[in-house]
Every structure is written in structure tokens, then in C-alpha cells.
Protein backbone atom coordinates (compact mmCIF):
# COMPACT_ATOMS: atom_id res chain seq x y z
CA UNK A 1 120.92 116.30 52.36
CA UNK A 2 118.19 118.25 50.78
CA UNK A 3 118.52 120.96 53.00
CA UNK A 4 122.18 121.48 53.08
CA UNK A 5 122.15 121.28 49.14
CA UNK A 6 119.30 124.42 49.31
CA UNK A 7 121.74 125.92 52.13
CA UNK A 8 124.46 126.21 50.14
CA UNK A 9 122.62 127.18 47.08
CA UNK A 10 121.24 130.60 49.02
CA UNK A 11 124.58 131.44 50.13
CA UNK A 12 125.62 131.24 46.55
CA UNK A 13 122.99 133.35 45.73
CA UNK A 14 123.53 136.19 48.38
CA UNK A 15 126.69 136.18 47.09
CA UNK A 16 126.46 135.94 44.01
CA UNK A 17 123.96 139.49 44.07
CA UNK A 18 120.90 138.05 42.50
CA UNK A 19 117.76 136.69 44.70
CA UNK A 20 116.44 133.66 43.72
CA UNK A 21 113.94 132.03 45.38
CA UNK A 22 112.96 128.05 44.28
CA UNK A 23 109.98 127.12 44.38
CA UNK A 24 110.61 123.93 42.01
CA UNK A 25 112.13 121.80 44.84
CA UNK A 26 113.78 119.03 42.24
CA UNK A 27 115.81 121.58 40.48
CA UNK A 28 118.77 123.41 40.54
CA UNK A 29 118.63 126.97 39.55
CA UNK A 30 122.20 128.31 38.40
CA UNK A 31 122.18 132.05 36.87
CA UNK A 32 124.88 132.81 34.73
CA UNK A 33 127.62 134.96 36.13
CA UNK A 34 126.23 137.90 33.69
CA UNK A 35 122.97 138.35 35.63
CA UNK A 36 123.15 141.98 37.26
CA UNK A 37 119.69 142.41 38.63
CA UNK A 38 117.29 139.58 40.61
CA UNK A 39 114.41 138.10 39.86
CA UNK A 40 112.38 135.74 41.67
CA UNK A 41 110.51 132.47 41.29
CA UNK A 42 106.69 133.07 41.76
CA UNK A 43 107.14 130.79 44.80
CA UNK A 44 104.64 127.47 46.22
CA UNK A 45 101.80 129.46 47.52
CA UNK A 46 102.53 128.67 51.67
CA UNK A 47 99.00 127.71 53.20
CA UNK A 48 99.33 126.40 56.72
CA UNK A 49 95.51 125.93 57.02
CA UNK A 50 94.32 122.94 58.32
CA UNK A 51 93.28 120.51 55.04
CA UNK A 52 89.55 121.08 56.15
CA UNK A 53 89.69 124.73 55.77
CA UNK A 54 91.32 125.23 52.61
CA UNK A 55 88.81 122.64 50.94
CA UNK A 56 85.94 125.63 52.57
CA UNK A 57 88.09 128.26 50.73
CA UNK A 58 88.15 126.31 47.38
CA UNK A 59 85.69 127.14 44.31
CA UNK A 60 85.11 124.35 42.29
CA UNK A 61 82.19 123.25 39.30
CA UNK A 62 80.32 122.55 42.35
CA UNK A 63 79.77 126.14 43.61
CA UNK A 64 79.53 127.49 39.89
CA UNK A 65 76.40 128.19 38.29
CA UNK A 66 76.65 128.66 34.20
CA UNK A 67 75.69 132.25 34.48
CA UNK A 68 72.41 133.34 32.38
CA UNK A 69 73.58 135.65 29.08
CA UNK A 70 72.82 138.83 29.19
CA UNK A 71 71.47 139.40 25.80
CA UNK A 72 70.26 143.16 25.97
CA UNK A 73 72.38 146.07 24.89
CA UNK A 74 74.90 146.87 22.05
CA UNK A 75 77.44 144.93 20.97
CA UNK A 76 80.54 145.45 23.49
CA UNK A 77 84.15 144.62 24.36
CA UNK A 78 84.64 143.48 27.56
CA UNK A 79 87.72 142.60 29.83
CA UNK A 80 88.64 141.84 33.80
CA UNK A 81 92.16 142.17 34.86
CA UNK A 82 93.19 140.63 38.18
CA UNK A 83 97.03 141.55 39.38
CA UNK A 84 97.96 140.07 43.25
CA UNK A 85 100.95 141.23 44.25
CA UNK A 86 99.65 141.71 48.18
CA UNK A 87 98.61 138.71 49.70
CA UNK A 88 96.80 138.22 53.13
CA UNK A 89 100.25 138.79 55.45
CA UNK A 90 103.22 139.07 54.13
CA UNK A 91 104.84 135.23 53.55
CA UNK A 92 102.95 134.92 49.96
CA UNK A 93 103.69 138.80 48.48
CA UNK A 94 105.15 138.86 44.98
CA UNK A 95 106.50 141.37 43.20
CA UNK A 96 104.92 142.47 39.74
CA UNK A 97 101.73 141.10 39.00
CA UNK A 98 99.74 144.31 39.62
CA UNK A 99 102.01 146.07 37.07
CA UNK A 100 101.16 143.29 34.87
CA UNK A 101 97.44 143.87 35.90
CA UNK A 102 97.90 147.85 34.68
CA UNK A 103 99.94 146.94 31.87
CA UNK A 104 97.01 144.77 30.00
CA UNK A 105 94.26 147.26 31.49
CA UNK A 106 95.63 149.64 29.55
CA UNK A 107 96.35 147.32 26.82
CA UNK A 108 93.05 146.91 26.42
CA UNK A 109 91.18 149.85 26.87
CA UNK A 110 93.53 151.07 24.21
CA UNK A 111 91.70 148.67 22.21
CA UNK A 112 88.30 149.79 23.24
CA UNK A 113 87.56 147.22 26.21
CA UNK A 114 85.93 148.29 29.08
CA UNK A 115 87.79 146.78 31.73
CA UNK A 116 87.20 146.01 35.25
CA UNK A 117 90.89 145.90 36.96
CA UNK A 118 90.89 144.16 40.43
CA UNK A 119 94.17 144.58 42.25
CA UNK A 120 96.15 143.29 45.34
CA UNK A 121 93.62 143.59 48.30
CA UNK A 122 90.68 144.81 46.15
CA UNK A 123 91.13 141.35 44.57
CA UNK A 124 89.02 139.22 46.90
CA UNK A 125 86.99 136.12 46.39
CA UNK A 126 84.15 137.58 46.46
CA UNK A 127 85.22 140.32 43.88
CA UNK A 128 86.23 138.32 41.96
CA UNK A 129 83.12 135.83 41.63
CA UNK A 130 81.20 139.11 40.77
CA UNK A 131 83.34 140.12 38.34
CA UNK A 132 83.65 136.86 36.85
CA UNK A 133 79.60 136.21 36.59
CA UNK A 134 79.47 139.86 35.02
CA UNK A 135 82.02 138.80 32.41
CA UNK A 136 80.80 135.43 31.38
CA UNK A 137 76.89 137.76 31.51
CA UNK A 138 78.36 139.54 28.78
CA UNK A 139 80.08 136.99 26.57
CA UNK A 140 76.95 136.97 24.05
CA UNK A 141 77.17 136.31 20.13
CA UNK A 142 79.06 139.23 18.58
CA UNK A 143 80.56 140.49 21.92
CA UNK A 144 84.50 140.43 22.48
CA UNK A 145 85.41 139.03 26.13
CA UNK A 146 89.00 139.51 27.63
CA UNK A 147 90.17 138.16 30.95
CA UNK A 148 93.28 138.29 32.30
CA UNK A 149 95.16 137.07 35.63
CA UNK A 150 98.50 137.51 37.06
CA UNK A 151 99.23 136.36 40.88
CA UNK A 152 99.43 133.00 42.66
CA UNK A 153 98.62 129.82 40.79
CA UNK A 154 98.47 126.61 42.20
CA UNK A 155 97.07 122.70 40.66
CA UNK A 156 95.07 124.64 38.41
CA UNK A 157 93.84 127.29 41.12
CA UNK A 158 93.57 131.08 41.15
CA UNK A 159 94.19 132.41 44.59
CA UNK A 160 92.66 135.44 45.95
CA UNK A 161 94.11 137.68 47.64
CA UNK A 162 92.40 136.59 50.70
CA UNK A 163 93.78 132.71 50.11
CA UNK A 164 90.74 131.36 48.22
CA UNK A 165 91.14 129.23 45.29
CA UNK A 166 89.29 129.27 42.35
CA UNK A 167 89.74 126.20 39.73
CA UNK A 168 89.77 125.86 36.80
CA UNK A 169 86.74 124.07 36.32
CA UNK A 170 84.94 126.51 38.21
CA UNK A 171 86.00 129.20 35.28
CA UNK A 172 84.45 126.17 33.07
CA UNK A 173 81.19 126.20 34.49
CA UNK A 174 81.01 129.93 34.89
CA UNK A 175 81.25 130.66 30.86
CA UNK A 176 79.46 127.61 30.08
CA UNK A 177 76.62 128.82 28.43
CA UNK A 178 79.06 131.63 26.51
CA UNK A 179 78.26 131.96 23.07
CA UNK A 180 80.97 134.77 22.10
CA UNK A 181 82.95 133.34 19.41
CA UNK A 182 85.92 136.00 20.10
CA UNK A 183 87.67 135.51 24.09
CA UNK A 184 90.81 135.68 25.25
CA UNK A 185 91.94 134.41 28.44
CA UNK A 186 96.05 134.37 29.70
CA UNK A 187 97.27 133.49 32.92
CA UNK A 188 100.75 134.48 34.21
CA UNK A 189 100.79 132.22 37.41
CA UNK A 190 102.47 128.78 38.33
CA UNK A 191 101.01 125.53 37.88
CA UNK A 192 97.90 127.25 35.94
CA UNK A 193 97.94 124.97 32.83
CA UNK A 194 94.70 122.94 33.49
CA UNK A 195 93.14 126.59 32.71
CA UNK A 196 94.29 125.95 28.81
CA UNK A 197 92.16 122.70 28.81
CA UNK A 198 89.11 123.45 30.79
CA UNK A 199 88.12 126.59 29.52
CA UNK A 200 89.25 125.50 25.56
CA UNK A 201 86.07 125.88 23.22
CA UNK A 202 85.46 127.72 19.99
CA UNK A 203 86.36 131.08 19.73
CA UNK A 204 88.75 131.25 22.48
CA UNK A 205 92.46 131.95 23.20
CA UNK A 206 93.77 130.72 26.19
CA UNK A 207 97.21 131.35 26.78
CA UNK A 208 98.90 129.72 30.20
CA UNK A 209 102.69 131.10 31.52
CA UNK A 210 102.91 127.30 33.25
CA UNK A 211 101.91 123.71 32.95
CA UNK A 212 100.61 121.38 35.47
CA UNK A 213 103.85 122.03 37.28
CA UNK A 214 106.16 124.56 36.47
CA UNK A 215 106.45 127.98 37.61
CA UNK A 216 106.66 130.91 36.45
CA UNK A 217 108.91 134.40 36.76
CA UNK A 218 109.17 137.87 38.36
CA UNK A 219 111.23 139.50 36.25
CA UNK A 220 114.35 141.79 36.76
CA UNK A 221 113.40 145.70 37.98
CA UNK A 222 114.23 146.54 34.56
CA UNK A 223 111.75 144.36 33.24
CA UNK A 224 108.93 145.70 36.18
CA UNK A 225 106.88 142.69 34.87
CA UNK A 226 106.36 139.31 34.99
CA UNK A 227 108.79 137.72 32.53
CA UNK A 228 106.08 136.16 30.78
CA UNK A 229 103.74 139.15 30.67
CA UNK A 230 106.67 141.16 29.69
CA UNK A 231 107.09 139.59 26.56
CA UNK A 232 103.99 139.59 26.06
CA UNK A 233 103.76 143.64 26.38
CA UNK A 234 106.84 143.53 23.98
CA UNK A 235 105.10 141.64 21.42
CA UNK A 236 103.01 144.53 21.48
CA UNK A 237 104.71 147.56 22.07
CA UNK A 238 108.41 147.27 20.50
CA UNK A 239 107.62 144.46 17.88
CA UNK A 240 104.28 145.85 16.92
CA UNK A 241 102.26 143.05 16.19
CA UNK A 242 98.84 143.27 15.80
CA UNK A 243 97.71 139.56 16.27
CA UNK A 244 97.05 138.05 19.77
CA UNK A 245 98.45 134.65 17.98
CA UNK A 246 101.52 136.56 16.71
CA UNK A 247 101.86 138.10 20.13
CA UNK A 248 101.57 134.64 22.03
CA UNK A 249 104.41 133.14 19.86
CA UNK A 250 106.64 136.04 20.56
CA UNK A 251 106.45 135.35 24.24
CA UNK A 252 106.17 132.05 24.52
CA UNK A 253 109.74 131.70 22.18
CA UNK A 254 111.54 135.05 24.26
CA UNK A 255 110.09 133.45 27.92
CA UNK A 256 111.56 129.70 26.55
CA UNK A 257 115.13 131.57 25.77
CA UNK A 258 115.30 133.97 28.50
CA UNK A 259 114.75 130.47 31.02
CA UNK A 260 117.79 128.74 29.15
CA UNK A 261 119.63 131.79 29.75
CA UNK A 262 119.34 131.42 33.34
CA UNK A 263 119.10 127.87 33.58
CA UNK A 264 115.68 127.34 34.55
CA UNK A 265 112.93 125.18 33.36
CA UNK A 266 109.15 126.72 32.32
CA UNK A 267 106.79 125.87 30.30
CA UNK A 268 103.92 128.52 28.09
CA UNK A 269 101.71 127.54 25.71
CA UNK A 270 98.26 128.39 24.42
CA UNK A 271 95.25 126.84 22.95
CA UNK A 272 93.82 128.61 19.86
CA UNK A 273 90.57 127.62 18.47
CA UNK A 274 89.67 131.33 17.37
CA UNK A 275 88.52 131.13 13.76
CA UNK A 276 90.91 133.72 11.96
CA UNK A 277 93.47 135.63 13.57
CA UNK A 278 92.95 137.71 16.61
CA UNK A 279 93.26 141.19 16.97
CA UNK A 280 92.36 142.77 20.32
């Protein structure tokens, strides 16, 4: 019954104009009838490894190491931007997360980060474990620390773009020993929400697009973005603000009205336990 239900629903769809692809399997995703361009779910991640084999592709507290502060130098602000729009093969492809990726990069160095951008195939575990330790090496008292990820997300995993995962509490370990009382972290991937708790301490932002288990948006090719990280350049670009809390709001409120709008269910929030507000 399941099947015939999602058989008819794609027909609809094709239609209808607009692709829409569920990844939320208990949910029915109606656009309304004013919807002129597609946009996609950021679909389940498809993995047909054998169980063994994804566990030897997974990064958790285990293989972290709280990485040694680098505490030589001037006073610096620091970013890594990850956007995964090419996966290994073709099945797991999305469609705008390395525009997000360029978007914040350039968000950022506008605001005087040097920033480390890792996209689509150049966004490999092993890239990104360097670029991670380097980060978390530089997030010393009185340094500013910006990290930002847009791809695949799944039970609180990263993925590579060669189908490793990296947790959530493996980002925990990694900045343990941080003592940078200004970082910002977002995440505009599915299921990504156990990054808000793990990697909450003082001084830090973390903003999440998704919960435990919600998804989260491609937008329309007017929007060439994420839908989340789209409101999130808005925030910044049209509405001017200059406050990463201001911004977060912004986005969060637009991302929960645009999903009524179509009739689908998501779920941002942030944790904020930066002392003041936060300007980038």
C-alpha cells in the first residue's frame, strides 16, 4: 500500500511540474498549486554497504584526539566551509550545497576570516579531518573560529564525499580542549541536530537546519541555495543585519513559513551560549 500511495504521489508530481523527492517516508508532501519551480528534499543518504563496512567508514569520539592549541601567532579569524553537492557516483548528488559552501566563504572572508573551502570531491574524509584538527588548533583565547557545512546529514553524521561519516561527537572531541570564547558552527544537512548538543559550550553558536529527524531543502533555481542557507544569506544581504543571533532568527522564522507554504515539516534551531551578541 505504501508503494502505490508513493506511486501515485510521483505521478502527481511529474505532472504537476515540480520535482519532489521524499525522503521523510511517513509524510505526505503536497505543494500548493502556485509552486512554479522544483525543489528537492535533501534525500536519505542511500548506502548499500554491508553494516561492517560503513561502521570502518564511521568517525566517532573514539578515533578523535582533542587536538593540542596552537597558542603561537596573532590573534586570527578563522573559518572551514564544506559544500557536497558531488557524491561518490551519482545516486546521492544534491543540488546546492557547494553554492551554499561559496556563499558563506565569501561571507566570511568579507568579514576578515581566512577560510579554508572544501568542495564536492575535494571534500574527502581525510580533508576534512585535516582541516578540522587545523581549525579546532586555532580556536585559542581571543581567536574567532567559524565552521560551516552543507551536504548529506544523517543520525547526527557528516558524510564525505567519499561516504564517510563523521559524528557529532567526534566534532566534540576534536574542539575539546578549545578555549575561544567566540565560534560559530551551522549545519544545513538532514538529521544533523545532535551537532547543536554535542558541540554546545561557552562561546559558541551552533545553528542546525534539522533535528534528530527531519530533513532539510534544496531550494528553487531562483533561490540557487539551500532553503535554509538562503535565508540565512538574506538575513544578511537584503535585511542587513549585523548579528549572527539576528541572522539565525530570520531564517529559522522564513525556513518555518516557507515549509507551511509547501506543506512540509522541518525543523531549525540553534544553541546560543555566546556572551553578547555576535557579529561575524
Amino acid at each position: 500500500m505504501k508503494t502505490q500511495k508513493w506511486i501515485k504521489l510521483s505521478v502527481l508530481a511529474l505532472l504537476s511540474g515540480v520535482i519532489f523527492i521524499s525522503c521523510e517516508k511517513e509524510e505526505t508532501f503536497t505543494p500548493e498549486v502556485n509552486v512554479s519551480e522544483g525543489f528537492t528534499v535533501r534525500p536519505d543518504f542511500i548506502d548499500t554497504r554491508p553494516t561492517s563496512v560503513i561502521a570502518d567508514f564511521t568517525l566517532t569520539a573514539d578515533d578523535a584526539v582533542a587536538v593540542k592549541l596552537n597558542e603561537n601567532g596573532a590573534k586570527s579569524k578563522t573559518a572551514v566551509v564544506i559544500g557536497i553537492s558531488d557524491y561518490a557516483g551519482t545516486v546521492n548528488d544534491l543540488t546546492y550545497c557547494d553554492d551554499d559552501a561559496d556563499d558563506w566563504a565569501a561571507r566570511l572572508q568579507t568579514e576578515g576570516y581566512s577560510v579554508t573551502l572544501l568542495k564536492d570531491l575535494n571534500a574527502t574524509q581525510s580533508a576534512i579531518e585535516s582541516a578540522l584538527a587545523t581549525l579546532a588548533g586555532q580556536a585559542t583565547a581571543g581567536n574567532e573560529i567559524a565552521f560551516v557545512y552543507s551536504g548529506h546529514g544523517s543520525s547526527g553524521n557528516i558524510i564525505s564525499t567519499d561516504m564517510a561519516y563523521i559524528s557529532s561527537s567526534y566534532f566534540a572531541t576534536t574542539f575539546s580542549n578549545s578555549t575561544s570564547t567566540k565560534m560559530m558552527f551551522t549545519y544545513d544537512a538532514c538529521q544533523i541536530g545532535a551537532m547543536k548538543t554535542a558541540l554546545a559550550a561557552t562561546g559558541r553558536v551552533v545553528i542546525v537546519g534539522s533535528d534528530t529527524r527531519r530533513y532539510t531543502y534544496d531550494g528553487t533555481a531562483a533561490m540557487a541555495n539551500g532553503v535554509f542557507t538562503y535565508y540565512q544569506m538574506e538575513g544578511f544581504d537584503t535585511e542587513g543585519f549585523s548579528y549572527l543571533e539576528d541572522d539565525t532568527d530570520y531564517a529559522v522564522t522564513e525556513f518555518l513559513a516557507w515549509a507551511k507554504s509547501v506543506h512540509v515539516k522541518v525543523a531549525p534551531s540553534y544553541s546560543d551560549l555566546y556572551s553578547g551578541d555576535f557579529d561575524l
